[in-house]
C-alpha atoms as a PDB file:
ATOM      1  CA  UNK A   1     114.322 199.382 -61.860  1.00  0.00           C
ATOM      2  CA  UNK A   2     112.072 196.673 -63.614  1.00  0.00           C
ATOM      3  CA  UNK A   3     114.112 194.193 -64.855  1.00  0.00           C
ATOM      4  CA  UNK A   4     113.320 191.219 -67.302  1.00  0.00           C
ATOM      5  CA  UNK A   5     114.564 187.959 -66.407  1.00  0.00           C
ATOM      6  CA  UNK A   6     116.945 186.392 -68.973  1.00  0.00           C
ATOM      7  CA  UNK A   7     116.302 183.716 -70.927  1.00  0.00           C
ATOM      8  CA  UNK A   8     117.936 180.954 -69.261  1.00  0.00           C
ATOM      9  CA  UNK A   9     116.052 181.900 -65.920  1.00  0.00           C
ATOM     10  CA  UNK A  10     112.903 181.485 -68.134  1.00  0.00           C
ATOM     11  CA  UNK A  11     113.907 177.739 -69.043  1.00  0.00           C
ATOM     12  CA  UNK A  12     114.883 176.877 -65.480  1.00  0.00           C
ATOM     13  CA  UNK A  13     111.176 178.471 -64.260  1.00  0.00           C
ATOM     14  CA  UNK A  14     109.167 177.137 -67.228  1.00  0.00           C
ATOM     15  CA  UNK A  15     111.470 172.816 -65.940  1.00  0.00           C
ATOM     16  CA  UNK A  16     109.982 173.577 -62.435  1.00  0.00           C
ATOM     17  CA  UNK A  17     106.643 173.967 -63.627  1.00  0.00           C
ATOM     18  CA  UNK A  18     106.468 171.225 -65.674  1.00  0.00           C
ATOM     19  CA  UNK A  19     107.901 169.388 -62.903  1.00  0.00           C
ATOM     20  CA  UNK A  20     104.973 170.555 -60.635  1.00  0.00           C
ATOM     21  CA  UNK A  21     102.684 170.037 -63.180  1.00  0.00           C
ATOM     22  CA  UNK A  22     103.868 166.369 -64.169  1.00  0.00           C
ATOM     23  CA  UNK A  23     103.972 165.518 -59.849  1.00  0.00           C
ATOM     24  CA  UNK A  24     100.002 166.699 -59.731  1.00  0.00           C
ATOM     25  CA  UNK A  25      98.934 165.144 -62.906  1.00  0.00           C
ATOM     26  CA  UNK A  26     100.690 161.877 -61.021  1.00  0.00           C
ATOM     27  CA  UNK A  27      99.093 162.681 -57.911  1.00  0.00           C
ATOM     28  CA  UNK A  28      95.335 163.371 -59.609  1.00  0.00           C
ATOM     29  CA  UNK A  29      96.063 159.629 -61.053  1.00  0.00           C
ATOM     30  CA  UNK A  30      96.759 158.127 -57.699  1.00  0.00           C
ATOM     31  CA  UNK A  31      93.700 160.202 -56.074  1.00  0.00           C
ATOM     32  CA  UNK A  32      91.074 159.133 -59.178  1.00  0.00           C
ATOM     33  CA  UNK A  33      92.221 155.636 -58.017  1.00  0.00           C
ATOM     34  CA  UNK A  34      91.736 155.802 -55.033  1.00  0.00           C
ATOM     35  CA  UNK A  35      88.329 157.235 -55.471  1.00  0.00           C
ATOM     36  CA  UNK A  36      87.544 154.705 -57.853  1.00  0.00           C
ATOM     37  CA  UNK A  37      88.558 151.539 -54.946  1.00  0.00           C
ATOM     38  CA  UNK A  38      86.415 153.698 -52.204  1.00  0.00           C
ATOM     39  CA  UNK A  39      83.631 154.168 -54.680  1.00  0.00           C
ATOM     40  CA  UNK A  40      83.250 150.348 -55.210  1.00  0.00           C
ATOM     41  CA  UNK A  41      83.710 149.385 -51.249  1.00  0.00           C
ATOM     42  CA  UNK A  42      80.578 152.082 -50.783  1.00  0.00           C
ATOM     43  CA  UNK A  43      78.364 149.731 -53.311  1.00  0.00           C
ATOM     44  CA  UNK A  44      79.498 146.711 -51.614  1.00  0.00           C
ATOM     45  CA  UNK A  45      78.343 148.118 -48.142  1.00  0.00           C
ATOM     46  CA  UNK A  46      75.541 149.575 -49.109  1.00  0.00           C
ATOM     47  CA  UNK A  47      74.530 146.108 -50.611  1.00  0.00           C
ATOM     48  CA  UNK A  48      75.710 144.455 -47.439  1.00  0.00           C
ATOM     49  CA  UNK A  49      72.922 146.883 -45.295  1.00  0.00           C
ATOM     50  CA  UNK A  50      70.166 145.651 -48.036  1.00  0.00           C
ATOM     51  CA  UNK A  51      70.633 142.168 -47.564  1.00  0.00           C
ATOM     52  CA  UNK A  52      70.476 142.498 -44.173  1.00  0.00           C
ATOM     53  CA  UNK A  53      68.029 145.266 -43.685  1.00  0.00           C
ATOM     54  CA  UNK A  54      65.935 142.336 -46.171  1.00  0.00           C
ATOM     55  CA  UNK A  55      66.592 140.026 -43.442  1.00  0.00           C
ATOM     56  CA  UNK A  56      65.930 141.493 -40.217  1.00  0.00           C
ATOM     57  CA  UNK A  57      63.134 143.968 -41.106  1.00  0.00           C
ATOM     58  CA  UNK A  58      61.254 142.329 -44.635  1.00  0.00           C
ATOM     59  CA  UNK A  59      58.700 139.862 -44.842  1.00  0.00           C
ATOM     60  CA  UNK A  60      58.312 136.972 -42.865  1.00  0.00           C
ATOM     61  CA  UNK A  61      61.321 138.468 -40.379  1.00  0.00           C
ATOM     62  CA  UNK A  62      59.057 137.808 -37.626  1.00  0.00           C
ATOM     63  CA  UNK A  63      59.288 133.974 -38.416  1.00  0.00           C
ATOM     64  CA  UNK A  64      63.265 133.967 -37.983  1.00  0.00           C
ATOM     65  CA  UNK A  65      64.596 130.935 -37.148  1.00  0.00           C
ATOM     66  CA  UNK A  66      67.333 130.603 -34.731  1.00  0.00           C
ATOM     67  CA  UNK A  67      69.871 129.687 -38.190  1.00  0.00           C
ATOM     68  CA  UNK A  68      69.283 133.596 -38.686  1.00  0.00           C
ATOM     69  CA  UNK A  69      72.112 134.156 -35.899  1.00  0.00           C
ATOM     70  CA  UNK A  70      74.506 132.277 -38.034  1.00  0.00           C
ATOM     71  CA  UNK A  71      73.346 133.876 -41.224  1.00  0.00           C
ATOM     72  CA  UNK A  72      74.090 137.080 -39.734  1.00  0.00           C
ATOM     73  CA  UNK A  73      77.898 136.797 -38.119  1.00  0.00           C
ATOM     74  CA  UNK A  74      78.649 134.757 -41.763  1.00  0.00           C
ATOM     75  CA  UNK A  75      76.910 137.757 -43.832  1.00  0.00           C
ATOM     76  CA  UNK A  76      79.095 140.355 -41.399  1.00  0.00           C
ATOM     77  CA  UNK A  77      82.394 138.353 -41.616  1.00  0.00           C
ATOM     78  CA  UNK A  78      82.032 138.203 -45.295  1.00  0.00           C
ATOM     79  CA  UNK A  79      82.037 134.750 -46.101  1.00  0.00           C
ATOM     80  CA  UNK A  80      79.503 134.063 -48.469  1.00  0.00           C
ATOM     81  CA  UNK A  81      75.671 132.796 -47.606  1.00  0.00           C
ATOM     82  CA  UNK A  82      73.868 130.238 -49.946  1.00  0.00           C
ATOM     83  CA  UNK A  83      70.230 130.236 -48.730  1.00  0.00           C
ATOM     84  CA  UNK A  84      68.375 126.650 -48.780  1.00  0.00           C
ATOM     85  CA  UNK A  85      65.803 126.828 -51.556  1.00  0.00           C
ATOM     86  CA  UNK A  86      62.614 127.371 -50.642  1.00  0.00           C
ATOM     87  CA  UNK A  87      60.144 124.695 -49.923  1.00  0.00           C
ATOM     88  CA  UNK A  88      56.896 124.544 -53.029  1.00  0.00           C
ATOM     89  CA  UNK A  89      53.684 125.175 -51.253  1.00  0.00           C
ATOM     90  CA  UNK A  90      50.591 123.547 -51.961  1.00  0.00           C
ATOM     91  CA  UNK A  91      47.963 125.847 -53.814  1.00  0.00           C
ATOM     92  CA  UNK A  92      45.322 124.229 -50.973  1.00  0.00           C
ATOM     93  CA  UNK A  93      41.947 123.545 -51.130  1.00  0.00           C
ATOM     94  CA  UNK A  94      40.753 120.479 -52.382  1.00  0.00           C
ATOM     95  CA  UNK A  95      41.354 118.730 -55.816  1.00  0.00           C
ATOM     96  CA  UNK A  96      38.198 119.742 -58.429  1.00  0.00           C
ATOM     97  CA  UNK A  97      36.489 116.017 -59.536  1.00  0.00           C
ATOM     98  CA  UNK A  98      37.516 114.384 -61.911  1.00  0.00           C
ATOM     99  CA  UNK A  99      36.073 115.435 -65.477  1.00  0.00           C
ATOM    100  CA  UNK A 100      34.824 112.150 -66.203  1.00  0.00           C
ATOM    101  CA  UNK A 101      32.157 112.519 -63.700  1.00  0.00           C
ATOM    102  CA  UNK A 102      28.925 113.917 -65.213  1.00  0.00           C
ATOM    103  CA  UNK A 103      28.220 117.230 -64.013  1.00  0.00           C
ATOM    104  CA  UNK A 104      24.581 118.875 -63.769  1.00  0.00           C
ATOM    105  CA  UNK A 105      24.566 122.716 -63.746  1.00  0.00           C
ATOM    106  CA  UNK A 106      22.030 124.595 -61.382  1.00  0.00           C
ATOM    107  CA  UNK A 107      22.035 128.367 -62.356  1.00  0.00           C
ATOM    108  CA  UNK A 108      21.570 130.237 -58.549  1.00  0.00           C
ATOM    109  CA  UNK A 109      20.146 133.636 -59.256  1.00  0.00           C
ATOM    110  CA  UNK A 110      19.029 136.908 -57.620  1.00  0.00           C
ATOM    111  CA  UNK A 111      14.930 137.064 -57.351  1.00  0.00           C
ATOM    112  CA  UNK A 112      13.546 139.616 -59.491  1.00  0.00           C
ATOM    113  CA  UNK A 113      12.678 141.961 -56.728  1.00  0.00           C
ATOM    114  CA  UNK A 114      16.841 141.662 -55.280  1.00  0.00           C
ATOM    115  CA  UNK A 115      17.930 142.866 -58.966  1.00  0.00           C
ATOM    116  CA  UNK A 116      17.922 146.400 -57.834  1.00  0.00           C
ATOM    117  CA  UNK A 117      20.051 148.425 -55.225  1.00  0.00           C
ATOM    118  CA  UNK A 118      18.368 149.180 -51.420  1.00  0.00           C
ATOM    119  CA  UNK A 119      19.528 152.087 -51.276  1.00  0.00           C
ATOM    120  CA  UNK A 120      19.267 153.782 -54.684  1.00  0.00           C
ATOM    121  CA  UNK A 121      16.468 151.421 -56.469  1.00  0.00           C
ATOM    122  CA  UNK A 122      18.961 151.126 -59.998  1.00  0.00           C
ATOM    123  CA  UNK A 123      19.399 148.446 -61.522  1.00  0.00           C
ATOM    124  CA  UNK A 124      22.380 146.006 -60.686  1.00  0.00           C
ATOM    125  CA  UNK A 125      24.668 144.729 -63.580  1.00  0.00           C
ATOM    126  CA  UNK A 126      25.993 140.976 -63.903  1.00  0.00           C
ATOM    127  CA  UNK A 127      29.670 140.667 -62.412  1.00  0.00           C
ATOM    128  CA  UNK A 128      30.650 137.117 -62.662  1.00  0.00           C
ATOM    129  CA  UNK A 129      29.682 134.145 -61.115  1.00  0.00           C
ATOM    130  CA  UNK A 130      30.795 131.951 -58.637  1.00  0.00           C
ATOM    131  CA  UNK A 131      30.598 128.574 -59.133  1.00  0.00           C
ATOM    132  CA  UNK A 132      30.893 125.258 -56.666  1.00  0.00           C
ATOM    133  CA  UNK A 133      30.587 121.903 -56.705  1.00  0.00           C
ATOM    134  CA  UNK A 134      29.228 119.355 -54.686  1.00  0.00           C
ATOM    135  CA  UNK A 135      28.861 115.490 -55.277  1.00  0.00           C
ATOM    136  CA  UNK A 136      25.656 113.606 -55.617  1.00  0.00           C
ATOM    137  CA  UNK A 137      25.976 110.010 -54.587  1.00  0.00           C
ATOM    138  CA  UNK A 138      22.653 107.526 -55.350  1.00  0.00           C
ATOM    139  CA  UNK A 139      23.168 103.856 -55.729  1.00  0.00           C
ATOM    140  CA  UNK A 140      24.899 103.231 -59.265  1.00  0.00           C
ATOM    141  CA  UNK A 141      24.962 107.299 -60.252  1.00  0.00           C
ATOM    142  CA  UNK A 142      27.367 109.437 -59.596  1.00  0.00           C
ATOM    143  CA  UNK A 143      27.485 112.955 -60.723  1.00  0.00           C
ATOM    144  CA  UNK A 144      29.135 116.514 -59.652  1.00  0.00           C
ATOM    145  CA  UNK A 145      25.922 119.323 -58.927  1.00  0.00           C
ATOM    146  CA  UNK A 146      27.945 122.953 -59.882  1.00  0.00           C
ATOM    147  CA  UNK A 147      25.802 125.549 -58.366  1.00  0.00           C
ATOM    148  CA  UNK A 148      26.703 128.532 -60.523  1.00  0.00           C
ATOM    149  CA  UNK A 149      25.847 131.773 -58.220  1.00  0.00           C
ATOM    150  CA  UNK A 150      25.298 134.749 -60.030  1.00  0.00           C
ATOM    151  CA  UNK A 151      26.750 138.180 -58.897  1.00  0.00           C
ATOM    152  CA  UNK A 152      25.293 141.143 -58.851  1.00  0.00           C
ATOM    153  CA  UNK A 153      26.812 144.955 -58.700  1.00  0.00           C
ATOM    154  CA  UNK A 154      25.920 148.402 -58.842  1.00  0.00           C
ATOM    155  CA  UNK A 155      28.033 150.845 -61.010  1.00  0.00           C
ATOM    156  CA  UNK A 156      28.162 153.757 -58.599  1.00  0.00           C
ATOM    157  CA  UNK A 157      31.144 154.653 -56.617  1.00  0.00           C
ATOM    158  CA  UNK A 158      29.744 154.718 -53.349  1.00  0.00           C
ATOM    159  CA  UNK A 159      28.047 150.361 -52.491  1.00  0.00           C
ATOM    160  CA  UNK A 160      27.589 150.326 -49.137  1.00  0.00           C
ATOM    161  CA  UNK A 161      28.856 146.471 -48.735  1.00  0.00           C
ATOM    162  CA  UNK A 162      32.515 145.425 -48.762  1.00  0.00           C
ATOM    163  CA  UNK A 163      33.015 144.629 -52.046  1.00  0.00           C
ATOM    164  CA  UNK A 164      29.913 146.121 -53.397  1.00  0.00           C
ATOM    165  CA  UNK A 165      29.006 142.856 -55.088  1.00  0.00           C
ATOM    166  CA  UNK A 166      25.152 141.667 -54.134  1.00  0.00           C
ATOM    167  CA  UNK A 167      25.349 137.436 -54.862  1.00  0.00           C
ATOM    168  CA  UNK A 168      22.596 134.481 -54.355  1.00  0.00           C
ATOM    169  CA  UNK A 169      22.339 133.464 -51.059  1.00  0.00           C
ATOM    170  CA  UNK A 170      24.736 130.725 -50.547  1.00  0.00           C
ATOM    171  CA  UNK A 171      22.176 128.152 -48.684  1.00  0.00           C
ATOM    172  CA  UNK A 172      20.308 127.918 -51.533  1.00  0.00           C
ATOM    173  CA  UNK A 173      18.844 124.376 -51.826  1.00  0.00           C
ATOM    174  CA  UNK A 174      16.281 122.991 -54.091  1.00  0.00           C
ATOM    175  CA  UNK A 175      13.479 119.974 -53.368  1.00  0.00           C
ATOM    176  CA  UNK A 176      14.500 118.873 -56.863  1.00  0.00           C
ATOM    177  CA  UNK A 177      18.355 118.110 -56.321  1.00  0.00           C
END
C-alpha cells in the first residue's frame, strides 16, 4: 500500500528542486537589486524635499526674491542649482579710534547707597563693565574719554529687571571732563 519511490524518481525530484532553488536564489538577486536602486532614489528624494523645504519654509524665506521661481522648476527638473555666494556684511557700528590717540579713563560707578538690591537689601556683585568712548577736541589736544560703566548684579534667581544687571546711569557727566 505505501510504496517508496525508486531511486531514479529521487534524482529527478531532488534536479527540480535544485532547479527551483537555483531560479529563487536568481530571483532574491534581482529583487536585493532592485531594492538596493529604490533605496538610493528614496535618499535622493528625501534630500530633494530638504533643500526645498530649506528654501521655502527656513530662514530668511520671507525675503524670497522673484529668482526663487527659477530656483524651484530647475531644483524640480533636476538640473543642478549653484547658489551665488553670499554677500560679506559689515560688522556695523562705527570704527573704535585710532590707538595712537591718547585715551583718559573715567571709572562710572554705582553710589554706595545703589550697591545693594531694592528689593532684597543684599549686596550686588561686579559683572563686567561696559565701556565707551567719546572724543575730546580742544585746540592742539586731542584725546579719546572711555567712560568705563560698572555693572552691577544680584546672585539670586529671581532680579526683577530684564537682565538682572543694575549699571551706572548712562548720562553720567562730570564738571571736570
Amino acid at each position: 500500500m505505501d510504496t517508496k519511490p525508486t531511486y531514479e524518481e529521487l534524482e529527478a525530484e531532488v534536479a527540480i528542486l535544485r532547479k527551483q532553488c537555483a531560479d529563487k536564489d536568481l530571483r532574491i538577486a534581482q529583487q536585493d537589486v532592485e531594492i538596493a536602486e529604490l533605496k538610493s532614489q528614496v535618499a535622493e528624494l528625501k534630500a530633494r524635499v530638504d533643500k526645498l523645504t530649506k528654501m521655502l519654509f527656513g530662514r530668511k524665506s520671507e525675503k524670497s526674491k522673484k529668482k526663487d521661481d527659477d530656483v524651484l522648476t530647475q531644483v524640480l527638473s533636476g538640473t543642478e542649482f549653484t547658489p551665488k555666494k553670499p554677500r560679506k556684511r559689515g560688522g556695523g557700528g562705527r570704527r573704535p579710534f585710532s590707538s595712537e590717540i591718547p585715551r583718559r579713563d573715567v571709572h562710572v560707578t554705582l553710589a554706595p547707597d545703589e550697591c545693594h538690591c531694592p528689593h532684597c537689601g543684599k549686596a550686588l556683585k561686579p559683572m563686567g563693565a561696559e565701556i565707551s568712548e567719546t572724543l575730546n577736541f580742544i585746540p592742539m589736544i586731542l584725546e579719546a574719554i572711555r567712560f568705563i560703566r560698572t555693572a552691577q548684579v544680584i546672585m539670586w534667581p529671581r532680579v526683577p529687571s530684564a537682565d538682572g544687571a543694575i549699571r551706572s546711569p548712562r548720562n553720567w557727566k562730570d564738571s571736570s571732563i
